[in-house]
C-alpha atoms as a PDB file:
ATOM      1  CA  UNK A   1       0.000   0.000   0.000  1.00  0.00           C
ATOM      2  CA  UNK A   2       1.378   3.554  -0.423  1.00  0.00           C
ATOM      3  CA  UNK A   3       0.620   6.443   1.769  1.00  0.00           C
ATOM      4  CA  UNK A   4      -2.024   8.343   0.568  1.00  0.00           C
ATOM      5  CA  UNK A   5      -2.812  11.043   3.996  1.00  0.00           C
ATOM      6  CA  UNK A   6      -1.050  11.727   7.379  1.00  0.00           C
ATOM      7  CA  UNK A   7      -3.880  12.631   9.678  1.00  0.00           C
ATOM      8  CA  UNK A   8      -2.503  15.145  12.725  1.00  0.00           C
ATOM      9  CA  UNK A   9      -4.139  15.027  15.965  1.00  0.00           C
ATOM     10  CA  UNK A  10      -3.392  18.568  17.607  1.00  0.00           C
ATOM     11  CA  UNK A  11      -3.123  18.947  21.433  1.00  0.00           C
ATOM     12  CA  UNK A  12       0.011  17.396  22.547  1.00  0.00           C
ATOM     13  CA  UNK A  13       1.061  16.042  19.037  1.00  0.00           C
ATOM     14  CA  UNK A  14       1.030  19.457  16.615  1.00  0.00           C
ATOM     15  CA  UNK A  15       1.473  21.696  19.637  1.00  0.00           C
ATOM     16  CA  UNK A  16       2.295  22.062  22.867  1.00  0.00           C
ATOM     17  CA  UNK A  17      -0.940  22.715  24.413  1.00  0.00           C
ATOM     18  CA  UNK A  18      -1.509  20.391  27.121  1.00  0.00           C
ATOM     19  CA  UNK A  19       0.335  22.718  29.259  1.00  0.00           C
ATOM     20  CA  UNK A  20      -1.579  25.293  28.302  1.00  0.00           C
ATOM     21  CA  UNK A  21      -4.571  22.872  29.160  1.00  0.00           C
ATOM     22  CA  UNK A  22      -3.454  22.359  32.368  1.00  0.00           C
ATOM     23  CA  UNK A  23      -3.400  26.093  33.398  1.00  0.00           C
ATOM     24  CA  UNK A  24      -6.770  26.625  32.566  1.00  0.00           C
ATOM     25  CA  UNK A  25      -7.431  23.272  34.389  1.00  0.00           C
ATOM     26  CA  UNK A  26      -5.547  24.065  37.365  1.00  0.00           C
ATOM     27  CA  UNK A  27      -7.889  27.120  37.524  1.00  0.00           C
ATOM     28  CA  UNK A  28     -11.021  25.191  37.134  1.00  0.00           C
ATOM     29  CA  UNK A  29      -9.884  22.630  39.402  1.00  0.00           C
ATOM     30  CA  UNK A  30      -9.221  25.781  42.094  1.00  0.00           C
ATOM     31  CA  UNK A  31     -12.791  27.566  41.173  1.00  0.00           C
ATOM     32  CA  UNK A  32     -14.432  23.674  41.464  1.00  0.00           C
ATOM     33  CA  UNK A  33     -12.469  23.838  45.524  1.00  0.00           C
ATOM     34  CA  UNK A  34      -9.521  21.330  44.919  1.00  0.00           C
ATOM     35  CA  UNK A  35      -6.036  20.815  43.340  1.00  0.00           C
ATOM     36  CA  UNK A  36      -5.278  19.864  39.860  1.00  0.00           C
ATOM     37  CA  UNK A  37      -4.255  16.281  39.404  1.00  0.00           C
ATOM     38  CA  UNK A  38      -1.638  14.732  36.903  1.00  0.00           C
ATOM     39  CA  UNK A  39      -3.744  11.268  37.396  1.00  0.00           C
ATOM     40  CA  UNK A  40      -6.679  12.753  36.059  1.00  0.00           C
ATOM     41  CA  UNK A  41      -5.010  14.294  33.556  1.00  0.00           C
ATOM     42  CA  UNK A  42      -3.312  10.921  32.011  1.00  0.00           C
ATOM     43  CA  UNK A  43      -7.124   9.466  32.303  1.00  0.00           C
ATOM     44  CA  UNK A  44      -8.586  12.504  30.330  1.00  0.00           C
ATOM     45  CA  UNK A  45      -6.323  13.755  27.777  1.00  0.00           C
ATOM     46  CA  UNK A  46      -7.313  12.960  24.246  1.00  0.00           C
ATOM     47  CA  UNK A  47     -11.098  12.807  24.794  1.00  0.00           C
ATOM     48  CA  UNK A  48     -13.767  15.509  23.794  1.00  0.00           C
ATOM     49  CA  UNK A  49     -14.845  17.711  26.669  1.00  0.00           C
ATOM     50  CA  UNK A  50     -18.181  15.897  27.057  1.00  0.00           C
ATOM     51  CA  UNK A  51     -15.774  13.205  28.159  1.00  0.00           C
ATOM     52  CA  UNK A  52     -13.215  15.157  30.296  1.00  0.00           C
ATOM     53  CA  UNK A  53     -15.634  17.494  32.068  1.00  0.00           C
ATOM     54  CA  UNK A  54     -17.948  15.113  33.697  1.00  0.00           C
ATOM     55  CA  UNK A  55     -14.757  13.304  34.923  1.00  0.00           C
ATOM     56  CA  UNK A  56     -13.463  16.105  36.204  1.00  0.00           C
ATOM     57  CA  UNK A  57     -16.506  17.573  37.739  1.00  0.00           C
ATOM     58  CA  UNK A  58     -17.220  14.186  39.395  1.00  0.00           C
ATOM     59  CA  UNK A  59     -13.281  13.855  40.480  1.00  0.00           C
ATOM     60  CA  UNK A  60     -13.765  16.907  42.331  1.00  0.00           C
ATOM     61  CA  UNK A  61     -17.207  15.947  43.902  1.00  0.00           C
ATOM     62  CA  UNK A  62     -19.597  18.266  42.036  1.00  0.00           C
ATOM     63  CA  UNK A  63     -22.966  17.980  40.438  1.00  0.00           C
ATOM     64  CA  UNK A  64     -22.700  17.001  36.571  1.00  0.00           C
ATOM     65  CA  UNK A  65     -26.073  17.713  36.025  1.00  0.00           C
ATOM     66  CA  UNK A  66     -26.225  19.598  32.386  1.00  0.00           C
ATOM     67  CA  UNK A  67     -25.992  22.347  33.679  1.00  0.00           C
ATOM     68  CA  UNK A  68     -22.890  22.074  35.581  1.00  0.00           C
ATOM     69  CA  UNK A  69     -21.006  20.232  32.182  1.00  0.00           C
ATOM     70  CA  UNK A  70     -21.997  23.357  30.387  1.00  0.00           C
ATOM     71  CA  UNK A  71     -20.565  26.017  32.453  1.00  0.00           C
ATOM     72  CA  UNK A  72     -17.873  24.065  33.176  1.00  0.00           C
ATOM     73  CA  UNK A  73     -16.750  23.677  29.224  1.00  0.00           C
ATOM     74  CA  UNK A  74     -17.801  27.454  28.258  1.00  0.00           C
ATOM     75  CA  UNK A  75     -15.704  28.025  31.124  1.00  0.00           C
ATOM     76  CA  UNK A  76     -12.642  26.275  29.858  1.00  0.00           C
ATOM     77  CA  UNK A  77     -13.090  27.253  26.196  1.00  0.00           C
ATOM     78  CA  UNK A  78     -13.311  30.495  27.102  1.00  0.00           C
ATOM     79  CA  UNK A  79      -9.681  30.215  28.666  1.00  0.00           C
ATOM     80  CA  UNK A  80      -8.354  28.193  26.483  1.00  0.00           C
ATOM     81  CA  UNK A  81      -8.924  30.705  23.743  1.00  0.00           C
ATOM     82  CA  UNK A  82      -7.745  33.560  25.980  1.00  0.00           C
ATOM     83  CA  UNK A  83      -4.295  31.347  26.750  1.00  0.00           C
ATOM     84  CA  UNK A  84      -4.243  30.567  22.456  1.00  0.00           C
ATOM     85  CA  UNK A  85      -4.330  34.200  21.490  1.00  0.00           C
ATOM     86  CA  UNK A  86      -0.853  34.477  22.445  1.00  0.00           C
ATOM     87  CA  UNK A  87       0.064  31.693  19.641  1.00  0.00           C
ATOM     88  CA  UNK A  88       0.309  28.383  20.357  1.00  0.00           C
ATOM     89  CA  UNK A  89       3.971  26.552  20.234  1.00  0.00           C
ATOM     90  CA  UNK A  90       4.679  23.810  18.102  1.00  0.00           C
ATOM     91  CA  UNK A  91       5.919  20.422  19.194  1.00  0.00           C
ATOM     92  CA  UNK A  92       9.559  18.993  18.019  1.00  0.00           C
ATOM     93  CA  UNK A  93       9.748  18.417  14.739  1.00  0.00           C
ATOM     94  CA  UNK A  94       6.870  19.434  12.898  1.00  0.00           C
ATOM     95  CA  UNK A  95       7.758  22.439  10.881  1.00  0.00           C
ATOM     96  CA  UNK A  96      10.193  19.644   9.499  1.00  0.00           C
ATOM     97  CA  UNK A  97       7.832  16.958   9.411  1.00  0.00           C
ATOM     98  CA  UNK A  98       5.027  19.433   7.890  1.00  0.00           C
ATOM     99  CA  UNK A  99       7.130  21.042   5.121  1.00  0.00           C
ATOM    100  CA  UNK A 100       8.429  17.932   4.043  1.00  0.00           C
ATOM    101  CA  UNK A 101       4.953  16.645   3.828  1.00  0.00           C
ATOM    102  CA  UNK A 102       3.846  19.330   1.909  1.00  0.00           C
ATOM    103  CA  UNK A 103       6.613  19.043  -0.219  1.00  0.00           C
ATOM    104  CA  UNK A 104       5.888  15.489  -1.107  1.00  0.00           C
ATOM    105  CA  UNK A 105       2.167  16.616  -2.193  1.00  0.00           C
ATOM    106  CA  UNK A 106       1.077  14.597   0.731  1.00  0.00           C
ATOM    107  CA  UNK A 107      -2.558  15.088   1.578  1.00  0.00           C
ATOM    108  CA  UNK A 108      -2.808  16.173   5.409  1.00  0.00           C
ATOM    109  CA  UNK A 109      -5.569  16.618   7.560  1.00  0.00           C
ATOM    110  CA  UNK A 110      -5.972  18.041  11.247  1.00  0.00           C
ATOM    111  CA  UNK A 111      -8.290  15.455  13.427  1.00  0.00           C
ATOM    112  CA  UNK A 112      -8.991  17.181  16.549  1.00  0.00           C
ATOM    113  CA  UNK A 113     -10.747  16.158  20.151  1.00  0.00           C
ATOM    114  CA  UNK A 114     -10.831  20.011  20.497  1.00  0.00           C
ATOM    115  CA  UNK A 115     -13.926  22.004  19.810  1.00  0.00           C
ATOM    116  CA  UNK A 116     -14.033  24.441  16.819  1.00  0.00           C
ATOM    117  CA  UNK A 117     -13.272  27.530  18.393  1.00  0.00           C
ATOM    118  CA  UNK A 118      -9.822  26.090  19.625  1.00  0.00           C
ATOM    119  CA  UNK A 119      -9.032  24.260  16.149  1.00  0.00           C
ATOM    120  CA  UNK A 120      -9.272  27.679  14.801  1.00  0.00           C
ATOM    121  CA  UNK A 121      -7.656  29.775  17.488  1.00  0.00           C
ATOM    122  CA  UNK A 122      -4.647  27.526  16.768  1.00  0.00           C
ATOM    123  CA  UNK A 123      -4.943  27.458  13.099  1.00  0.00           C
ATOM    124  CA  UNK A 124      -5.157  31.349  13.266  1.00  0.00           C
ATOM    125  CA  UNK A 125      -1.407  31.423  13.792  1.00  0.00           C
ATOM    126  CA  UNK A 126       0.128  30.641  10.417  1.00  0.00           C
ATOM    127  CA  UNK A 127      -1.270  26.694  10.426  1.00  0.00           C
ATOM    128  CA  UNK A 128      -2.444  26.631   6.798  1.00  0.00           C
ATOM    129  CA  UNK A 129      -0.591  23.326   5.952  1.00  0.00           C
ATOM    130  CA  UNK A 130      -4.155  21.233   6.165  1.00  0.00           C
ATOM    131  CA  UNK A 131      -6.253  19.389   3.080  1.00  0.00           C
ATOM    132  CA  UNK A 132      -9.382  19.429   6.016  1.00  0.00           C
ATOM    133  CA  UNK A 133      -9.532  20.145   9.772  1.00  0.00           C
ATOM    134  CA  UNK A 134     -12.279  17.895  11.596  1.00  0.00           C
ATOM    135  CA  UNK A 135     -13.149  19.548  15.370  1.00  0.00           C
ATOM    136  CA  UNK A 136     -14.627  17.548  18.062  1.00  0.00           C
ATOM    137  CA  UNK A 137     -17.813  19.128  18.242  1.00  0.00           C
ATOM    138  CA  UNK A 138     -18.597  17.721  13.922  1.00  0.00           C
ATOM    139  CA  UNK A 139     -18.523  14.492  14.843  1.00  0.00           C
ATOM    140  CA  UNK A 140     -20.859  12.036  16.639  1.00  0.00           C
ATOM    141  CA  UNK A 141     -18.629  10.470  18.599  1.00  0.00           C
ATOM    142  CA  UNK A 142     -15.200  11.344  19.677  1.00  0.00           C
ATOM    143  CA  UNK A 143     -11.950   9.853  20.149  1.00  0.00           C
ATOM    144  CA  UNK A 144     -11.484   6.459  20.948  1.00  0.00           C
ATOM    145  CA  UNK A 145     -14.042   5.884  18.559  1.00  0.00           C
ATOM    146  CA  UNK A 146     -12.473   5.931  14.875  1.00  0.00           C
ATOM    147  CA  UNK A 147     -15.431   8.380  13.387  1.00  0.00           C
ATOM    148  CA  UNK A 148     -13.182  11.434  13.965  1.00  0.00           C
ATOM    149  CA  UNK A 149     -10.550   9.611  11.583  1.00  0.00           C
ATOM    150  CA  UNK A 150     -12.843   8.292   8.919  1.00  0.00           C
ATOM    151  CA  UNK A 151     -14.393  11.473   8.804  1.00  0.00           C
ATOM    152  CA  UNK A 152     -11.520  13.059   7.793  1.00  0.00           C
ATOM    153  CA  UNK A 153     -10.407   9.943   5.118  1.00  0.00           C
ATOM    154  CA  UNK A 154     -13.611  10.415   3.868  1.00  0.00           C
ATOM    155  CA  UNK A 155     -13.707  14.347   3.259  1.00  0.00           C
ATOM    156  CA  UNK A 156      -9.627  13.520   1.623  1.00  0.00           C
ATOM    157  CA  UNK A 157     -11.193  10.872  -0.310  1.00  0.00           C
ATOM    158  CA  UNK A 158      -8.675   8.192   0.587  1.00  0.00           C
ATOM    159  CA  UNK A 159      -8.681   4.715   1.908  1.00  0.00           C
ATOM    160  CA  UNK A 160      -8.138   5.065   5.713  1.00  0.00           C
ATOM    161  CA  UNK A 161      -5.601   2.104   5.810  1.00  0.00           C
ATOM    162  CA  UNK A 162      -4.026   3.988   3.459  1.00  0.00           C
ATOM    163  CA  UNK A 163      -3.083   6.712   5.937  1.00  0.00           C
ATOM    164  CA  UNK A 164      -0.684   7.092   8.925  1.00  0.00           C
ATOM    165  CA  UNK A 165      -2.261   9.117  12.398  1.00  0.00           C
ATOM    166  CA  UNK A 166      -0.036  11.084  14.366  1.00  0.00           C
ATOM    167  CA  UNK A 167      -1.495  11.043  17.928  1.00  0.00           C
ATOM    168  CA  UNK A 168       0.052  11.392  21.638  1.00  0.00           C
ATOM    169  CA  UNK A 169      -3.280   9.848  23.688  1.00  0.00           C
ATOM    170  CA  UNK A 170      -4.165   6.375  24.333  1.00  0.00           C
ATOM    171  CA  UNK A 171      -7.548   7.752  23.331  1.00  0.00           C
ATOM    172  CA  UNK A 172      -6.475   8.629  19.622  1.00  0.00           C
ATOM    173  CA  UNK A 173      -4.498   5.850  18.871  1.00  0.00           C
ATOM    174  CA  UNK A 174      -7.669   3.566  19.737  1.00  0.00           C
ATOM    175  CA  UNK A 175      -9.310   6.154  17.290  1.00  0.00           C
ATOM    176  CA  UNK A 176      -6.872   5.604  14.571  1.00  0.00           C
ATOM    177  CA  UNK A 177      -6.237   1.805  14.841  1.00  0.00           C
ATOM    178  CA  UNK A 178     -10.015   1.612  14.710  1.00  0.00           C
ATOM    179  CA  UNK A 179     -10.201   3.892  11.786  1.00  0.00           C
ATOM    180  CA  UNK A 180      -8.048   0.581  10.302  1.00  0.00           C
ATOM    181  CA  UNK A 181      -5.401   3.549   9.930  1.00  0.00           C
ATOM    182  CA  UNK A 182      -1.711   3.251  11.015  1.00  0.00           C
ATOM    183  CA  UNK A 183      -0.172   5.778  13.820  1.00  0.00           C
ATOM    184  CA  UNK A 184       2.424   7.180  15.039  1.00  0.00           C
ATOM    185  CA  UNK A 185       1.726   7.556  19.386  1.00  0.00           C
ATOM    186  CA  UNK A 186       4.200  10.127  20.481  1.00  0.00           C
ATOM    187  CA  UNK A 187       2.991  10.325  24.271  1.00  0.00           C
ATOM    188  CA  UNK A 188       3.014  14.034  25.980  1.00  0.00           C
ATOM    189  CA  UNK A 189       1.950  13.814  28.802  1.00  0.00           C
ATOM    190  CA  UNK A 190       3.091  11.944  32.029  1.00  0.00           C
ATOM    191  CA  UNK A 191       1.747   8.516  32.742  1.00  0.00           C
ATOM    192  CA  UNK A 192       0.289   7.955  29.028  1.00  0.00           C
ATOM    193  CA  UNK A 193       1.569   4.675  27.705  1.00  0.00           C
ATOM    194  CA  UNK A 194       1.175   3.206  24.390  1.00  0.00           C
ATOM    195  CA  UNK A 195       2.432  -0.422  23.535  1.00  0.00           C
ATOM    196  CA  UNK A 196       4.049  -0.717  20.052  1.00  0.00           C
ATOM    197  CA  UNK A 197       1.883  -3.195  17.853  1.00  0.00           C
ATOM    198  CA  UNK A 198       1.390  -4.208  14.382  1.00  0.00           C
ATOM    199  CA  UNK A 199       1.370  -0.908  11.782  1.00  0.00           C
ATOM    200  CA  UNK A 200       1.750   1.456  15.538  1.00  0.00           C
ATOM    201  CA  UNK A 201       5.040   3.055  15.790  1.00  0.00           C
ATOM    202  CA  UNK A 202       5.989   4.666  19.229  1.00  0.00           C
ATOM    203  CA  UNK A 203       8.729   7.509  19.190  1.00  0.00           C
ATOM    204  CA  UNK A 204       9.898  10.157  21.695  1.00  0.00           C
ATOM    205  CA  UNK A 205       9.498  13.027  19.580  1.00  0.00           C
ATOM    206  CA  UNK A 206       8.663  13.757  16.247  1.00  0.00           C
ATOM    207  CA  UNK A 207      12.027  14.635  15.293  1.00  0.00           C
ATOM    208  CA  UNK A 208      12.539  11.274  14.359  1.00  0.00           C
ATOM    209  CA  UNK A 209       9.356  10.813  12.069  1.00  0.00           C
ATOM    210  CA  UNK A 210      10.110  11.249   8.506  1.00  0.00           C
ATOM    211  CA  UNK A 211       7.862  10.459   5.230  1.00  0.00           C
ATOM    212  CA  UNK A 212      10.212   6.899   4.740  1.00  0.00           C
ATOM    213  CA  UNK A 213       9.311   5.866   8.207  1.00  0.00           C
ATOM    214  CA  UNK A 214       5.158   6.556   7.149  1.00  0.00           C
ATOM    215  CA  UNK A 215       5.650   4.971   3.686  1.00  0.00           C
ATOM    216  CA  UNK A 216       7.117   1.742   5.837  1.00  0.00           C
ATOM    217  CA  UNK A 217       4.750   1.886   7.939  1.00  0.00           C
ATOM    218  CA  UNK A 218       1.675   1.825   5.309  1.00  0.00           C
ATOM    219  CA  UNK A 219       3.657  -0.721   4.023  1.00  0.00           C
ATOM    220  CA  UNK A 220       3.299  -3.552   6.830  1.00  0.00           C
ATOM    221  CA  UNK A 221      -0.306  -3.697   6.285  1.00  0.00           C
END
Protein backbone atom coordinates (compact mmCIF):
# COMPACT_ATOMS: atom_id res chain seq x y z
CA UNK A 1 0.00 0.00 0.00
CA UNK A 2 1.38 3.55 -0.42
CA UNK A 3 0.62 6.44 1.77
CA UNK A 4 -2.02 8.34 0.57
CA UNK A 5 -2.81 11.04 4.00
CA UNK A 6 -1.05 11.73 7.38
CA UNK A 7 -3.88 12.63 9.68
CA UNK A 8 -2.50 15.14 12.73
CA UNK A 9 -4.14 15.03 15.97
CA UNK A 10 -3.39 18.57 17.61
CA UNK A 11 -3.12 18.95 21.43
CA UNK A 12 0.01 17.40 22.55
CA UNK A 13 1.06 16.04 19.04
CA UNK A 14 1.03 19.46 16.62
CA UNK A 15 1.47 21.70 19.64
CA UNK A 16 2.29 22.06 22.87
CA UNK A 17 -0.94 22.72 24.41
CA UNK A 18 -1.51 20.39 27.12
CA UNK A 19 0.34 22.72 29.26
CA UNK A 20 -1.58 25.29 28.30
CA UNK A 21 -4.57 22.87 29.16
CA UNK A 22 -3.45 22.36 32.37
CA UNK A 23 -3.40 26.09 33.40
CA UNK A 24 -6.77 26.63 32.57
CA UNK A 25 -7.43 23.27 34.39
CA UNK A 26 -5.55 24.06 37.37
CA UNK A 27 -7.89 27.12 37.52
CA UNK A 28 -11.02 25.19 37.13
CA UNK A 29 -9.88 22.63 39.40
CA UNK A 30 -9.22 25.78 42.09
CA UNK A 31 -12.79 27.57 41.17
CA UNK A 32 -14.43 23.67 41.46
CA UNK A 33 -12.47 23.84 45.52
CA UNK A 34 -9.52 21.33 44.92
CA UNK A 35 -6.04 20.81 43.34
CA UNK A 36 -5.28 19.86 39.86
CA UNK A 37 -4.26 16.28 39.40
CA UNK A 38 -1.64 14.73 36.90
CA UNK A 39 -3.74 11.27 37.40
CA UNK A 40 -6.68 12.75 36.06
CA UNK A 41 -5.01 14.29 33.56
CA UNK A 42 -3.31 10.92 32.01
CA UNK A 43 -7.12 9.47 32.30
CA UNK A 44 -8.59 12.50 30.33
CA UNK A 45 -6.32 13.75 27.78
CA UNK A 46 -7.31 12.96 24.25
CA UNK A 47 -11.10 12.81 24.79
CA UNK A 48 -13.77 15.51 23.79
CA UNK A 49 -14.85 17.71 26.67
CA UNK A 50 -18.18 15.90 27.06
CA UNK A 51 -15.77 13.20 28.16
CA UNK A 52 -13.22 15.16 30.30
CA UNK A 53 -15.63 17.49 32.07
CA UNK A 54 -17.95 15.11 33.70
CA UNK A 55 -14.76 13.30 34.92
CA UNK A 56 -13.46 16.10 36.20
CA UNK A 57 -16.51 17.57 37.74
CA UNK A 58 -17.22 14.19 39.40
CA UNK A 59 -13.28 13.85 40.48
CA UNK A 60 -13.77 16.91 42.33
CA UNK A 61 -17.21 15.95 43.90
CA UNK A 62 -19.60 18.27 42.04
CA UNK A 63 -22.97 17.98 40.44
CA UNK A 64 -22.70 17.00 36.57
CA UNK A 65 -26.07 17.71 36.03
CA UNK A 66 -26.22 19.60 32.39
CA UNK A 67 -25.99 22.35 33.68
CA UNK A 68 -22.89 22.07 35.58
CA UNK A 69 -21.01 20.23 32.18
CA UNK A 70 -22.00 23.36 30.39
CA UNK A 71 -20.57 26.02 32.45
CA UNK A 72 -17.87 24.06 33.18
CA UNK A 73 -16.75 23.68 29.22
CA UNK A 74 -17.80 27.45 28.26
CA UNK A 75 -15.70 28.02 31.12
CA UNK A 76 -12.64 26.28 29.86
CA UNK A 77 -13.09 27.25 26.20
CA UNK A 78 -13.31 30.49 27.10
CA UNK A 79 -9.68 30.22 28.67
CA UNK A 80 -8.35 28.19 26.48
CA UNK A 81 -8.92 30.70 23.74
CA UNK A 82 -7.74 33.56 25.98
CA UNK A 83 -4.29 31.35 26.75
CA UNK A 84 -4.24 30.57 22.46
CA UNK A 85 -4.33 34.20 21.49
CA UNK A 86 -0.85 34.48 22.44
CA UNK A 87 0.06 31.69 19.64
CA UNK A 88 0.31 28.38 20.36
CA UNK A 89 3.97 26.55 20.23
CA UNK A 90 4.68 23.81 18.10
CA UNK A 91 5.92 20.42 19.19
CA UNK A 92 9.56 18.99 18.02
CA UNK A 93 9.75 18.42 14.74
CA UNK A 94 6.87 19.43 12.90
CA UNK A 95 7.76 22.44 10.88
CA UNK A 96 10.19 19.64 9.50
CA UNK A 97 7.83 16.96 9.41
CA UNK A 98 5.03 19.43 7.89
CA UNK A 99 7.13 21.04 5.12
CA UNK A 100 8.43 17.93 4.04
CA UNK A 101 4.95 16.65 3.83
CA UNK A 102 3.85 19.33 1.91
CA UNK A 103 6.61 19.04 -0.22
CA UNK A 104 5.89 15.49 -1.11
CA UNK A 105 2.17 16.62 -2.19
CA UNK A 106 1.08 14.60 0.73
CA UNK A 107 -2.56 15.09 1.58
CA UNK A 108 -2.81 16.17 5.41
CA UNK A 109 -5.57 16.62 7.56
CA UNK A 110 -5.97 18.04 11.25
CA UNK A 111 -8.29 15.45 13.43
CA UNK A 112 -8.99 17.18 16.55
CA UNK A 113 -10.75 16.16 20.15
CA UNK A 114 -10.83 20.01 20.50
CA UNK A 115 -13.93 22.00 19.81
CA UNK A 116 -14.03 24.44 16.82
CA UNK A 117 -13.27 27.53 18.39
CA UNK A 118 -9.82 26.09 19.63
CA UNK A 119 -9.03 24.26 16.15
CA UNK A 120 -9.27 27.68 14.80
CA UNK A 121 -7.66 29.77 17.49
CA UNK A 122 -4.65 27.53 16.77
CA UNK A 123 -4.94 27.46 13.10
CA UNK A 124 -5.16 31.35 13.27
CA UNK A 125 -1.41 31.42 13.79
CA UNK A 126 0.13 30.64 10.42
CA UNK A 127 -1.27 26.69 10.43
CA UNK A 128 -2.44 26.63 6.80
CA UNK A 129 -0.59 23.33 5.95
CA UNK A 130 -4.16 21.23 6.17
CA UNK A 131 -6.25 19.39 3.08
CA UNK A 132 -9.38 19.43 6.02
CA UNK A 133 -9.53 20.14 9.77
CA UNK A 134 -12.28 17.89 11.60
CA UNK A 135 -13.15 19.55 15.37
CA UNK A 136 -14.63 17.55 18.06
CA UNK A 137 -17.81 19.13 18.24
CA UNK A 138 -18.60 17.72 13.92
CA UNK A 139 -18.52 14.49 14.84
CA UNK A 140 -20.86 12.04 16.64
CA UNK A 141 -18.63 10.47 18.60
CA UNK A 142 -15.20 11.34 19.68
CA UNK A 143 -11.95 9.85 20.15
CA UNK A 144 -11.48 6.46 20.95
CA UNK A 145 -14.04 5.88 18.56
CA UNK A 146 -12.47 5.93 14.88
CA UNK A 147 -15.43 8.38 13.39
CA UNK A 148 -13.18 11.43 13.96
CA UNK A 149 -10.55 9.61 11.58
CA UNK A 150 -12.84 8.29 8.92
CA UNK A 151 -14.39 11.47 8.80
CA UNK A 152 -11.52 13.06 7.79
CA UNK A 153 -10.41 9.94 5.12
CA UNK A 154 -13.61 10.42 3.87
CA UNK A 155 -13.71 14.35 3.26
CA UNK A 156 -9.63 13.52 1.62
CA UNK A 157 -11.19 10.87 -0.31
CA UNK A 158 -8.67 8.19 0.59
CA UNK A 159 -8.68 4.71 1.91
CA UNK A 160 -8.14 5.06 5.71
CA UNK A 161 -5.60 2.10 5.81
CA UNK A 162 -4.03 3.99 3.46
CA UNK A 163 -3.08 6.71 5.94
CA UNK A 164 -0.68 7.09 8.93
CA UNK A 165 -2.26 9.12 12.40
CA UNK A 166 -0.04 11.08 14.37
CA UNK A 167 -1.50 11.04 17.93
CA UNK A 168 0.05 11.39 21.64
CA UNK A 169 -3.28 9.85 23.69
CA UNK A 170 -4.16 6.38 24.33
CA UNK A 171 -7.55 7.75 23.33
CA UNK A 172 -6.47 8.63 19.62
CA UNK A 173 -4.50 5.85 18.87
CA UNK A 174 -7.67 3.57 19.74
CA UNK A 175 -9.31 6.15 17.29
CA UNK A 176 -6.87 5.60 14.57
CA UNK A 177 -6.24 1.81 14.84
CA UNK A 178 -10.02 1.61 14.71
CA UNK A 179 -10.20 3.89 11.79
CA UNK A 180 -8.05 0.58 10.30
CA UNK A 181 -5.40 3.55 9.93
CA UNK A 182 -1.71 3.25 11.02
CA UNK A 183 -0.17 5.78 13.82
CA UNK A 184 2.42 7.18 15.04
CA UNK A 185 1.73 7.56 19.39
CA UNK A 186 4.20 10.13 20.48
CA UNK A 187 2.99 10.32 24.27
CA UNK A 188 3.01 14.03 25.98
CA UNK A 189 1.95 13.81 28.80
CA UNK A 190 3.09 11.94 32.03
CA UNK A 191 1.75 8.52 32.74
CA UNK A 192 0.29 7.95 29.03
CA UNK A 193 1.57 4.67 27.71
CA UNK A 194 1.17 3.21 24.39
CA UNK A 195 2.43 -0.42 23.53
CA UNK A 196 4.05 -0.72 20.05
CA UNK A 197 1.88 -3.20 17.85
CA UNK A 198 1.39 -4.21 14.38
CA UNK A 199 1.37 -0.91 11.78
CA UNK A 200 1.75 1.46 15.54
CA UNK A 201 5.04 3.05 15.79
CA UNK A 202 5.99 4.67 19.23
CA UNK A 203 8.73 7.51 19.19
CA UNK A 204 9.90 10.16 21.69
CA UNK A 205 9.50 13.03 19.58
CA UNK A 206 8.66 13.76 16.25
CA UNK A 207 12.03 14.64 15.29
CA UNK A 208 12.54 11.27 14.36
CA UNK A 209 9.36 10.81 12.07
CA UNK A 210 10.11 11.25 8.51
CA UNK A 211 7.86 10.46 5.23
CA UNK A 212 10.21 6.90 4.74
CA UNK A 213 9.31 5.87 8.21
CA UNK A 214 5.16 6.56 7.15
CA UNK A 215 5.65 4.97 3.69
CA UNK A 216 7.12 1.74 5.84
CA UNK A 217 4.75 1.89 7.94
CA UNK A 218 1.68 1.82 5.31
CA UNK A 219 3.66 -0.72 4.02
CA UNK A 220 3.30 -3.55 6.83
CA UNK A 221 -0.31 -3.70 6.28
Amino acid sequence: MALHAVLWDMDGLLVDSEPVWTVAETELAAQLGGEWSEQLKATIVGTRLDVAVPAILEHYSRPTGPQDVAWASQWLLGRMVELFAAGPVLMPGVPELLAALRDAHVPMALVSSSYRVLVDAVLRHDLAAFDVTVAGDEVGHGKPHPEPYLTAAALLGVDPRNCVVLEDSVAGVLAGEGAGCAVVAVPSVTGVTVVPGPRILVRDSLKSVDIASLRGLVQEG
